[in-house]
Protein backbone atom coordinates (compact mmCIF):
# COMPACT_ATOMS: atom_id res chain seq x y z
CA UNK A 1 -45.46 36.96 -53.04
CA UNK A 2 -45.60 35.51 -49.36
CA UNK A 3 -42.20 34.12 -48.35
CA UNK A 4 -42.00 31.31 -45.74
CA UNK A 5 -38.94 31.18 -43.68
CA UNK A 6 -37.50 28.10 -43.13
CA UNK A 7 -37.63 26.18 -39.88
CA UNK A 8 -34.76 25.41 -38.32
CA UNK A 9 -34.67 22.77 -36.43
CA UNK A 10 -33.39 22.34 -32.41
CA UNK A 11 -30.52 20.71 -31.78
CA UNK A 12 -30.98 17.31 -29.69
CA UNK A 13 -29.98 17.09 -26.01
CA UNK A 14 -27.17 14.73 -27.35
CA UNK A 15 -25.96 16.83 -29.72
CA UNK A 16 -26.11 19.69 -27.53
CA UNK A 17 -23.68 18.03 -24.91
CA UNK A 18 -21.68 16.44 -27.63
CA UNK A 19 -21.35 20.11 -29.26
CA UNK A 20 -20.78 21.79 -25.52
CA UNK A 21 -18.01 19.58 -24.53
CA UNK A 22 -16.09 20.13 -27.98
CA UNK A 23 -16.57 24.16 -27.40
CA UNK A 24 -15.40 24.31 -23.79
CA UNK A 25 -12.82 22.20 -24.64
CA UNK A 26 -11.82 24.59 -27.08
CA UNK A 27 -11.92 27.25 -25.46
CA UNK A 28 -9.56 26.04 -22.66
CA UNK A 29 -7.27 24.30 -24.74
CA UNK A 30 -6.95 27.88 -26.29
CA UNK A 31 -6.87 29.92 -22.84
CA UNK A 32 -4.36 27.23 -21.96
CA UNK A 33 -1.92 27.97 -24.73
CA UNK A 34 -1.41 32.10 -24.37
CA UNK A 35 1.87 32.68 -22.47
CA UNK A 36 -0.09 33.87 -19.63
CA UNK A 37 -1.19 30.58 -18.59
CA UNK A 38 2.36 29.06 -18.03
CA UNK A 39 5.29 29.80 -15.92
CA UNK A 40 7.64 30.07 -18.04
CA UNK A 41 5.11 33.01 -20.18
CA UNK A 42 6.15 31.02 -23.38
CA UNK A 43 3.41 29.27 -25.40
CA UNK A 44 3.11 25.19 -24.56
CA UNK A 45 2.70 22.62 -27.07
CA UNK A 46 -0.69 22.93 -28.94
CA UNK A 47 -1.51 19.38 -28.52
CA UNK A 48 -0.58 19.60 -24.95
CA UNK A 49 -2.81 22.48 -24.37
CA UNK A 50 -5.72 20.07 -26.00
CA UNK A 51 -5.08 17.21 -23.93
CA UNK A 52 -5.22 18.76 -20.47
CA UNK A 53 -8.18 20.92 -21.49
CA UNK A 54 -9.86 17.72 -22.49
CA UNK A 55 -8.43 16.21 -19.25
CA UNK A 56 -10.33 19.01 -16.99
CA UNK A 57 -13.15 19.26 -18.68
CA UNK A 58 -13.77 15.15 -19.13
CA UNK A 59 -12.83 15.52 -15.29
CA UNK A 60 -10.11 12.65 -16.03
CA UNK A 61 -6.66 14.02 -14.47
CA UNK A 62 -4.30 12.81 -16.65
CA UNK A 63 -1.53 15.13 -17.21
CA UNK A 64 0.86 15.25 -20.04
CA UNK A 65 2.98 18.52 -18.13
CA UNK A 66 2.73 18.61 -13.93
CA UNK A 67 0.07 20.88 -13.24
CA UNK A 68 2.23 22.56 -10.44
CA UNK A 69 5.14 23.44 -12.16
CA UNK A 70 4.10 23.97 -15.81
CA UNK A 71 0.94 26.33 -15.53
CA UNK A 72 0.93 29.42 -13.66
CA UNK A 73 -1.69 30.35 -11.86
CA UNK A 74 -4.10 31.99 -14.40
CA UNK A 75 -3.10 28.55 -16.12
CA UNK A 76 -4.23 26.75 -12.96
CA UNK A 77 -7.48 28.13 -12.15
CA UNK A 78 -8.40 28.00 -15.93
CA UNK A 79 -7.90 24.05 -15.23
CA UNK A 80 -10.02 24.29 -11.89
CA UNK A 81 -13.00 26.46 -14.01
CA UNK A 82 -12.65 23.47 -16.51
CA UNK A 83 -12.92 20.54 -13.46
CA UNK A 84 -15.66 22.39 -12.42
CA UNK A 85 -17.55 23.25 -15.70
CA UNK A 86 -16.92 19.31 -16.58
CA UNK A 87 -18.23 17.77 -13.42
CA UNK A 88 -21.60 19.52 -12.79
CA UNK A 89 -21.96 18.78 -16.37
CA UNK A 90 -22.71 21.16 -19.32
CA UNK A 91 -26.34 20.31 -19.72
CA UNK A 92 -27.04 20.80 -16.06
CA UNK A 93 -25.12 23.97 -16.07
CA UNK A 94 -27.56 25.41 -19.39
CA UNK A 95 -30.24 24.50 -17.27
CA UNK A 96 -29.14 25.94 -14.01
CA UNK A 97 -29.03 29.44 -16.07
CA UNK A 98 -32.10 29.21 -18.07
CA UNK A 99 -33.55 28.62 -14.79
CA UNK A 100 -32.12 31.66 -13.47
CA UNK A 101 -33.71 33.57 -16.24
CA UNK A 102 -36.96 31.44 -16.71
CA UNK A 103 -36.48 29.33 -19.32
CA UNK A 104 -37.48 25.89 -18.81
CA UNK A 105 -35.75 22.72 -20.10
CA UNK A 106 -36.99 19.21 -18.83
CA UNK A 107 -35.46 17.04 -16.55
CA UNK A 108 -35.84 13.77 -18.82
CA UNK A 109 -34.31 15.64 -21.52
CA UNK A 110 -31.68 16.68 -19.34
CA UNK A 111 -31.45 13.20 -18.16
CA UNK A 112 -31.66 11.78 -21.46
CA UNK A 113 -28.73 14.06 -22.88
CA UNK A 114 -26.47 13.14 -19.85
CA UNK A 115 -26.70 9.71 -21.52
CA UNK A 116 -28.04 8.43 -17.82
CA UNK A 117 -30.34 5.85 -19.52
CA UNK A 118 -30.72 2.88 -16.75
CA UNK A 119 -32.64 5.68 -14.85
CA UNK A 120 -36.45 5.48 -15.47
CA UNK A 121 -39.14 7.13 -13.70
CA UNK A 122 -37.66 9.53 -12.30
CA UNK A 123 -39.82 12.79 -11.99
CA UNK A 124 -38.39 16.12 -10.72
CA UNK A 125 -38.93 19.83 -11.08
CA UNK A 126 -36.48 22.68 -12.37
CA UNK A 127 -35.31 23.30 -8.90
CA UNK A 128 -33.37 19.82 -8.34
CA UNK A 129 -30.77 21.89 -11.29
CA UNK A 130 -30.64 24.66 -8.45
CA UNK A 131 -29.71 22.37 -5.78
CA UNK A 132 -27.60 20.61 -7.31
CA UNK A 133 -25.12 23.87 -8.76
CA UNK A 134 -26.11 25.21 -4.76
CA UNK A 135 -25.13 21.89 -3.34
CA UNK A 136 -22.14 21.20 -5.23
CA UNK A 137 -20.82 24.76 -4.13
CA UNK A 138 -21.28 24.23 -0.65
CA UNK A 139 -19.65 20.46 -0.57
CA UNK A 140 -16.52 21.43 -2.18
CA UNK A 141 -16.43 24.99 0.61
CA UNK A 142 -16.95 22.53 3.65
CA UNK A 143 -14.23 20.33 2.25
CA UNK A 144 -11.99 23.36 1.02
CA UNK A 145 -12.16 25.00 4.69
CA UNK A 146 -11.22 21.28 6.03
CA UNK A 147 -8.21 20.91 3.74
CA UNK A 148 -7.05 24.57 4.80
CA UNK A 149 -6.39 23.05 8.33
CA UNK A 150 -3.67 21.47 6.93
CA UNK A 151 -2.49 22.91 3.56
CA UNK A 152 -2.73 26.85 5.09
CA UNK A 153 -0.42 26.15 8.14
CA UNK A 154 2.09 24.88 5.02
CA UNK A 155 2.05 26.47 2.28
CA UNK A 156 0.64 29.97 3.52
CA UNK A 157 -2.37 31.99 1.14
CA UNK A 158 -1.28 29.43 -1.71
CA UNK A 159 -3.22 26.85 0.91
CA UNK A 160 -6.33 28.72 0.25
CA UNK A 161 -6.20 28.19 -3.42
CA UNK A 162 -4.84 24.62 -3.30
CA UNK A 163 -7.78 23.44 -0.57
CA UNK A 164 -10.14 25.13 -3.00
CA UNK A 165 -8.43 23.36 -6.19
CA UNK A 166 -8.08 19.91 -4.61
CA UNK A 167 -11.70 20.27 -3.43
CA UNK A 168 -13.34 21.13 -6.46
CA UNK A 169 -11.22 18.05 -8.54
CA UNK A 170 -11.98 15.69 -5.99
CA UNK A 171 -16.01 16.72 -5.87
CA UNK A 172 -15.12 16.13 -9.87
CA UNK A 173 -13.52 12.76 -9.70
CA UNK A 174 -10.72 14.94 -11.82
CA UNK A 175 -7.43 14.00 -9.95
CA UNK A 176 -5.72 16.98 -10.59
CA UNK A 177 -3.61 18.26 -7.95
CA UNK A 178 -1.07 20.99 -7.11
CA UNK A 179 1.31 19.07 -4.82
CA UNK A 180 3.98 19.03 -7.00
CA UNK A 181 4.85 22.06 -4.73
CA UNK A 182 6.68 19.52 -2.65
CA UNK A 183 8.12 16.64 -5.10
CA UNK A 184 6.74 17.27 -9.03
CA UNK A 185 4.54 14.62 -9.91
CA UNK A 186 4.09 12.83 -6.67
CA UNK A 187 1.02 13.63 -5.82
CA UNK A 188 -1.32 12.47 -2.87
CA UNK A 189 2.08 10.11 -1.89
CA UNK A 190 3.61 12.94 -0.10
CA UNK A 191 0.21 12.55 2.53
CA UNK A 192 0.37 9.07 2.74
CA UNK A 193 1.24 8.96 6.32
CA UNK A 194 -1.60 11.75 6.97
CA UNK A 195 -5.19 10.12 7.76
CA UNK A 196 -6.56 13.04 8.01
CA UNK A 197 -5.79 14.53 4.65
CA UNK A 198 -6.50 11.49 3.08
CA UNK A 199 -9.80 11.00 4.75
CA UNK A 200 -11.21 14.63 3.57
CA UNK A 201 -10.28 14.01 0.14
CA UNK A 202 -11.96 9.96 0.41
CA UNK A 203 -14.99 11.70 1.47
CA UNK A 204 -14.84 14.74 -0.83
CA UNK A 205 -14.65 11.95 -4.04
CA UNK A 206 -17.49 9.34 -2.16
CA UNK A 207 -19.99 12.80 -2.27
CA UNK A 208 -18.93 13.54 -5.89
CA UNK A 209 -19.19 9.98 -7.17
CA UNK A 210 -22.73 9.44 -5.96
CA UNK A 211 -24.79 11.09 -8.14
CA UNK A 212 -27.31 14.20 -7.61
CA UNK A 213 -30.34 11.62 -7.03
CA UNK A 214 -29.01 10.06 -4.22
CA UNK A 215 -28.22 13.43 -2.55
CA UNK A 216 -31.48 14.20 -3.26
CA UNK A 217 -33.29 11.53 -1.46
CA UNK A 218 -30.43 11.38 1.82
CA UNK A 219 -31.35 15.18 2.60
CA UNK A 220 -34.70 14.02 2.49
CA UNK A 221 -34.15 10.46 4.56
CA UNK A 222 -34.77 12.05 7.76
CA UNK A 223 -38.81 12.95 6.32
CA UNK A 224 -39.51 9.82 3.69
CA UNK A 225 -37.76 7.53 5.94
CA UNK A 226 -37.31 5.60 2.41
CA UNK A 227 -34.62 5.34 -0.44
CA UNK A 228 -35.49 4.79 -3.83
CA UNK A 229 -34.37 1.65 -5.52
CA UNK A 230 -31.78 3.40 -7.59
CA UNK A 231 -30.15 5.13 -4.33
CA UNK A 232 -30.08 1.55 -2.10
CA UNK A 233 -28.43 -0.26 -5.01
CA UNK A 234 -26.20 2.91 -5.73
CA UNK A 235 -24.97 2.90 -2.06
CA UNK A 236 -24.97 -0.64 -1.55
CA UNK A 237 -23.20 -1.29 -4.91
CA UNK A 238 -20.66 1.75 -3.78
CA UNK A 239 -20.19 0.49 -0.27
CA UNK A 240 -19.20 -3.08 -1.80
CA UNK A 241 -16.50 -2.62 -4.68
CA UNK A 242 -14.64 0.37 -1.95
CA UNK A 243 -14.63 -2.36 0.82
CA UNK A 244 -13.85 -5.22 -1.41
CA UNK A 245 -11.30 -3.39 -3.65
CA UNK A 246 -9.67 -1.84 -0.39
CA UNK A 247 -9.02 -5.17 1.04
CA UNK A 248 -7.47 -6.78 -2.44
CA UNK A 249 -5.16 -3.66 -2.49
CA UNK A 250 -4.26 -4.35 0.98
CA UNK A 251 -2.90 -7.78 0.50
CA UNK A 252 -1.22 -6.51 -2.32
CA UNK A 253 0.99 -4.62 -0.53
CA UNK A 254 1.45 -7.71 1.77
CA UNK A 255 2.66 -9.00 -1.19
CA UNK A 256 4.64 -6.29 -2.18
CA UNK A 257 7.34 -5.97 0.37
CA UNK A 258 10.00 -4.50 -1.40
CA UNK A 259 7.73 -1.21 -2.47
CA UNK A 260 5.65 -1.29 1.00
CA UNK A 261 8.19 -1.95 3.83
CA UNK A 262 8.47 1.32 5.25
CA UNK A 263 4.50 1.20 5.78
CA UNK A 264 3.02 1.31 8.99
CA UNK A 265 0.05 -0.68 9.56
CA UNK A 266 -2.07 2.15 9.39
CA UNK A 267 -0.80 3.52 6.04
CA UNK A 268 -1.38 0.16 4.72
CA UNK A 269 -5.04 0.53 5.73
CA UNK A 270 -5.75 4.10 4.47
CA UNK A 271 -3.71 4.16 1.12
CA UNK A 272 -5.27 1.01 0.68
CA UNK A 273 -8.80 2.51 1.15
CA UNK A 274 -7.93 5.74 -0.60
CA UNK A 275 -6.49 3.72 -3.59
CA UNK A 276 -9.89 1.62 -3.65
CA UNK A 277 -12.31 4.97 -3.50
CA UNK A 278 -9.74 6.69 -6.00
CA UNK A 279 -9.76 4.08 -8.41
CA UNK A 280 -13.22 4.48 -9.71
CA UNK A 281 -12.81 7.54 -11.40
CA UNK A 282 -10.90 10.09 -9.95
CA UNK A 283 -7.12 9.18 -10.08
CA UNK A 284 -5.85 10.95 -6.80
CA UNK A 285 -3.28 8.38 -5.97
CA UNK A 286 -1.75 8.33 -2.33
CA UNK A 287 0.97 5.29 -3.27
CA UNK A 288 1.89 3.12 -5.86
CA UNK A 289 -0.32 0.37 -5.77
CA UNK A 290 -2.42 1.09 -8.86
CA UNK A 291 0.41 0.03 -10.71
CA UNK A 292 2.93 -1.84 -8.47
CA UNK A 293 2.33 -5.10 -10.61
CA UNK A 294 0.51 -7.06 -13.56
CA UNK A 295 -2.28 -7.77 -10.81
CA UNK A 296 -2.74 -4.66 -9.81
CA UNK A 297 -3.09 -2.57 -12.89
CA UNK A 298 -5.46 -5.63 -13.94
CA UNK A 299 -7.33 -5.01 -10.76
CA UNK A 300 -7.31 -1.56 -11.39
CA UNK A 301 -9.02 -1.82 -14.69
CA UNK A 302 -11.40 -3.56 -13.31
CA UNK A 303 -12.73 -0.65 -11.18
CA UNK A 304 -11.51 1.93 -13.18
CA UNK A 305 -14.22 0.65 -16.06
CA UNK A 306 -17.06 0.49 -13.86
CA UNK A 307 -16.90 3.96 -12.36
CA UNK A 308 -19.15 5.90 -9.96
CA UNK A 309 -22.93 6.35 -10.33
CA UNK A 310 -24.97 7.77 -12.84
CA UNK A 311 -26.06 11.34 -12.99
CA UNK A 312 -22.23 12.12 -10.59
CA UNK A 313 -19.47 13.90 -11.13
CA UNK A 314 -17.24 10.46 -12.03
CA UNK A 315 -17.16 8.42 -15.09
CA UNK A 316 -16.81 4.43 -15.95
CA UNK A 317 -20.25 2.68 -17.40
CA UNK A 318 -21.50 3.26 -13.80
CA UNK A 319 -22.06 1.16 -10.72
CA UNK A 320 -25.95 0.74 -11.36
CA UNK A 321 -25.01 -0.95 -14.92
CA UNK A 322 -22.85 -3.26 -13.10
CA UNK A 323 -24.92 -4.02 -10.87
CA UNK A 324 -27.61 -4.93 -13.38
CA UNK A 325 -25.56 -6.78 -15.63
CA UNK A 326 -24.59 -9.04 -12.01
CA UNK A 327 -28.67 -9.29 -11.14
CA UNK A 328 -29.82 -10.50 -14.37
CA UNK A 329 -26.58 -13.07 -14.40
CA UNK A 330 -27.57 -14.48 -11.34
CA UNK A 331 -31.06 -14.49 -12.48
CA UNK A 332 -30.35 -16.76 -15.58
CA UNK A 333 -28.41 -18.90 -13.23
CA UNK A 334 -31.33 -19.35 -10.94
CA UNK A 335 -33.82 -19.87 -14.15
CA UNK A 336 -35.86 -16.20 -13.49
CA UNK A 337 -37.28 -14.93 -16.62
CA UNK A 338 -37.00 -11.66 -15.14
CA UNK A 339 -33.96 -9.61 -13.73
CA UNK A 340 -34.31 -9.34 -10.25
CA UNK A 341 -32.32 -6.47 -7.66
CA UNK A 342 -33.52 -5.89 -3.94
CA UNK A 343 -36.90 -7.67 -4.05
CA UNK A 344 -37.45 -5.72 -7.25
CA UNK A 345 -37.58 -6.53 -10.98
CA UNK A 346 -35.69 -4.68 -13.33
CA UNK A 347 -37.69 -3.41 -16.62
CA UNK A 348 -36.23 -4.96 -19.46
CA UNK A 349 -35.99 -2.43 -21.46
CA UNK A 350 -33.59 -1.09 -18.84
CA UNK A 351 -31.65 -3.93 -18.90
CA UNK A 352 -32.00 -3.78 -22.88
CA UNK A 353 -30.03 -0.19 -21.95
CA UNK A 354 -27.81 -1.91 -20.05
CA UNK A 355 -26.37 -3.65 -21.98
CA UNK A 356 -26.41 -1.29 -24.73
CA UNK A 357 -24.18 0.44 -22.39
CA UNK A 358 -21.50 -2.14 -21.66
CA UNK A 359 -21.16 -3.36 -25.44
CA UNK A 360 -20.59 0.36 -26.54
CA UNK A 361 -17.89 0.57 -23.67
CA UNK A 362 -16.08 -2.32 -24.46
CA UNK A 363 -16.18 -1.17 -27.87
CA UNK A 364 -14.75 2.18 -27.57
CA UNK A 365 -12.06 0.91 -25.24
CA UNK A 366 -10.86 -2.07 -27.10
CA UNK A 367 -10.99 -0.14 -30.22
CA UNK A 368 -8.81 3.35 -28.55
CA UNK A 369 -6.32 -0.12 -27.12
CA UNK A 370 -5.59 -1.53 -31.07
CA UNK A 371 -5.35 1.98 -32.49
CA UNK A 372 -3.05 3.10 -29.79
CA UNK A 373 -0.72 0.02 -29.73
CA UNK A 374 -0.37 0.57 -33.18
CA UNK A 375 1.26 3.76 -32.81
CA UNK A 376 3.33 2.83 -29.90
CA UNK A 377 4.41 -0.83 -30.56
CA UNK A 378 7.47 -0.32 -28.13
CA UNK A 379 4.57 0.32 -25.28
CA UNK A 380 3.83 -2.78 -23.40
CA UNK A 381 -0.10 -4.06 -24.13
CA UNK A 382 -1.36 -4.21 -20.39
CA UNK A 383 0.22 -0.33 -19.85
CA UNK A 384 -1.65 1.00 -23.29
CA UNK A 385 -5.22 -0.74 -22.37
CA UNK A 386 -4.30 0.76 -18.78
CA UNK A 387 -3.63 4.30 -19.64
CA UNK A 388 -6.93 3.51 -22.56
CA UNK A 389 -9.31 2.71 -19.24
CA UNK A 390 -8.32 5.34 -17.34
CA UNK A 391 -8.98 8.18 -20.13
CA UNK A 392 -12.75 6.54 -20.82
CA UNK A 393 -13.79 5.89 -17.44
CA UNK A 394 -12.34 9.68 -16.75
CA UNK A 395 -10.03 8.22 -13.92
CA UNK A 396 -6.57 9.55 -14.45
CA UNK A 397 -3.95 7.05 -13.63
CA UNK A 398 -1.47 6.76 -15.80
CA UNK A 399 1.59 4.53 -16.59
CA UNK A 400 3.11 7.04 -18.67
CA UNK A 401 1.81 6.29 -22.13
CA UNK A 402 0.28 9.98 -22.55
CA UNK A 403 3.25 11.68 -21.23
CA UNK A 404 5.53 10.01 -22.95
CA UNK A 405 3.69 9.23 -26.70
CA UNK A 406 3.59 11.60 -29.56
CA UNK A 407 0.87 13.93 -31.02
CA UNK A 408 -1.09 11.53 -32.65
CA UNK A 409 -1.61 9.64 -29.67
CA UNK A 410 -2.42 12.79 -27.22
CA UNK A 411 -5.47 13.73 -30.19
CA UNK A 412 -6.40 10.12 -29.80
CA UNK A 413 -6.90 9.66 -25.98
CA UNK A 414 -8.15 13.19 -25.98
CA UNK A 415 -10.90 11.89 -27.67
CA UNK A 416 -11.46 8.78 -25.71
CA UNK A 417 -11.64 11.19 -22.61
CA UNK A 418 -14.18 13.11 -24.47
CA UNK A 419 -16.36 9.70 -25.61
CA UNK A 420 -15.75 8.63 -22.25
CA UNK A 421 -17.36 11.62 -20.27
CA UNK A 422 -20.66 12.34 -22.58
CA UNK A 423 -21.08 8.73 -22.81
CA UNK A 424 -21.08 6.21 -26.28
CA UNK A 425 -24.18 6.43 -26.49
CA UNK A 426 -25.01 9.79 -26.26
CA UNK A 427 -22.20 10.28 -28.62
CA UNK A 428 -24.18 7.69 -31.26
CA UNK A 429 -27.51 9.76 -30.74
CA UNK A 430 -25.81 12.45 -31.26
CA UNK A 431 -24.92 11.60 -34.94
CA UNK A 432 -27.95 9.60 -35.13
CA UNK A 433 -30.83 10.91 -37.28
CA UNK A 434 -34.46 11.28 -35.89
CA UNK A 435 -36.40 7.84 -36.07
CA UNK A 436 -39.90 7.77 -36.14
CA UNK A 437 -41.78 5.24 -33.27
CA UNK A 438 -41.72 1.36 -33.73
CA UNK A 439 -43.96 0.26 -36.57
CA UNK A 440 -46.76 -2.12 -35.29
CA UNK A 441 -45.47 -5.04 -37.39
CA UNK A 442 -45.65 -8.55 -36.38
CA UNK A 443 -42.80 -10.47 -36.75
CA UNK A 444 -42.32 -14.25 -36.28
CA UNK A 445 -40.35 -15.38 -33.42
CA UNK A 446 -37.05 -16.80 -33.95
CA UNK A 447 -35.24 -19.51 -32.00
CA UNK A 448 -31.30 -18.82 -31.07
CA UNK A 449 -29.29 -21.34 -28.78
CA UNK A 450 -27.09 -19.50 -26.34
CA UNK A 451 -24.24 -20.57 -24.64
């Protein structure tokens, strides 16, 4: 009697990044926890162990122990592996090795799973996975040999590691950093007065945060002479909010005199700048201003929430949804039936995306805001939606909720980090069933008044 072996069936591109994320995740969290991986060689907290591996890998930066002083430095480079793994991204890593050993996997799929879904049309061959794992490599050397000007001549063959580190999470938007070496838990602050430092590490997150298109198509400006509409309203978008939010940080320090007195005029400028680049999505922080005041952290949000570029190393619901969302306002204002960017009309079934996008976004952080205040009612409101942002746009400024909270509410902005880095909705396909193609039924059109 013949027997017929049952099919099994693939798993989706969503699933698979929903199901890679959990396992790396895993696996650091458990790396994390031996005795090896702290200083001490005692085993850390379980639940701490899971919230900075899901910190890494969601390339967020939020620490619940200083990285510096708590891990040692099998714990630290299992932290940089993670930033790394995290920000190329674990579909275009599978990719980059089933390349290597000719398999094939599509871009769109690739695309698709990344959750990347105002991008349409965009056509490209297995060896844009190549360049981007060959490119990413040689950004975060260039920027690693730059640091090592001034971190060698300090802190010795520890420099070499710690330009390498700091490279690698700013490429990531991840925010980690081992400068606790000088004051635990300051951070970027103890460069504040150092342009040049600061300026590597702007440029370092600007590269990481633009997405692997638009590196694409600037390598290959000086040929085409042209930039796709996706890369002008990327850069355009990008050069805008970093401008505009570097100039609302700098009046508030104006504003701030008691905090920003011993600033010189240039400080002002370049932590002002660093805080604006920093702020959407990769949590380096160079001073205080982030959260110097109400204003501020609202401010903050603000930027925090919309996040680098699709298909990058950052987070947020990305600057091309934002954009969107602003074209087809201003096209209902100026009575367009179409959304309109750049002499260009936007698809609507991008738009459609769009605003898929936002409403899933708003959901998942309002939601992770009730359930947390819930478990910390002593916590003020704007610090718990603060500290909520940052861990689903991946950002990693903190007001001290995670550090200071219980288990409970580690687990829970673990796994707003997680939502936050494969994206709501390719966390809803991922649990979604497979749906057939829309049936060719007509339906009658219905009248709703809006507004």
């Amino acid at each position: 009697m013949p027997t017929f072996k049952k099919k099994t069936k693939p798993l989706s591109p969503a699933r698979t990044l929903a199901l890679g994320f959990l396992i790396i995740i895993a696996a650091g969290a458990l790396l994390l926890f031996l005795p090896i991986s702290s200083k001490s060689g005692s085993f850390t907290a379980l639940e701490d162990c899971i919230f900075t591996a899901a910190s890494a890998t969601c390339v967020t930066g939020i620490s619940v122990v200083e990285t510096f002083s708590h891990w040692s430095i099998f714990g630290q480079v299992v932290i940089m592996l993670l930033i790394q793994t995290g920000g190329l991204g674990f579909i275009t890593l599978v990719t980059f090795f089933n390349v290597a050993i000719g398999k094939k996997l599509g871009f769109l799929k690739a695309t698709a799973a990344s959750g990347d879904l105002t991008m349409t049309g965009l056509s490209a061959t297995k060896t844009i996975f190549v360049r981007v794992v060959a490119l990413s490599f040689v950004i975060e050397t260039i920027g690693a040999c730059l640091l090592m000007v001034k971190l060698v001549p300090a802190y010795g063959g520890y420099g070499v590691f710690m330009s390498f580190f700091t490279a690698v999470s700013a490429f990531c938007n991840a925010g980690f950093d081992l400068f606790g070496i000088e004051v635990p838990g300051a951070g970027m602050a103890i460069y504040a007065d150092d342009p040049y430092v600061l300026a590597v590490v702007m440029l370092i997150i600007i590269i990481g945060g633009l997405g692997f298109v638009v590196w694409e198509e600037l390598l290959a400006y000086h040929k085409s002479k042209t930039l796709s509409l996706h890369s002008r309203v990327v850069l355009i978008t990008t050069a805008a909010l970093i401008i505009g939010g570097a100039v609302i940080y700098f009046i508030i320090e104006l504003t701030e005199p008691d905090v920003f007195s011993q600033y010189s005029i240039t400080q002002r400028i370049f932590t002002s700048l660093f805080a604006s680049v920093s702020a959407r999505t990769a949590g380096f922080s160079a001073a205080p201003l982030p959260t110097v005041n109400s204003f501020s952290k609202m401010f903050t949000i603000i930027l925090m929430f919309i996040g680098a570029a699709p298909g990058s190393t950052g987070g947020g619901f990305k600057v091309t949804t934002f954009a969107i969302i602003a074209a087809t306002a201003w096209s209902v204002i100026k009575g367009r039936s179409d959304t309109q960017i750049l002499k260009h009309i936007v698809p609507k079934q991008a738009v459609y995306k769009t605003l898929t996008v936002l409403c899933l976004s708003l959901a998942f952080a309002i939601s992770g805001t009730f359930i947390v205040s819930l478990l910390n009612p002593d916590n003020d409101s704007l610090d718990i939606l603060f500290e909520v942002v940052s861990s689903f746009s991946t950002t990693g400024f903190s007001t001290g909720v995670s550090e200071n909270s219980g288990v409970a509410t580690k687990l829970i902005l673990s796994f707003i980090m997680y939502v936050g880095r494969i994206g709501p909705v390719s966390l809803m396909l991922s649990f979604a069933g497979r749906t057939g193609g829309e049936k060719s039924e007509i339906l009658p059109q219905g009248e709703i008044m809006v507004g």
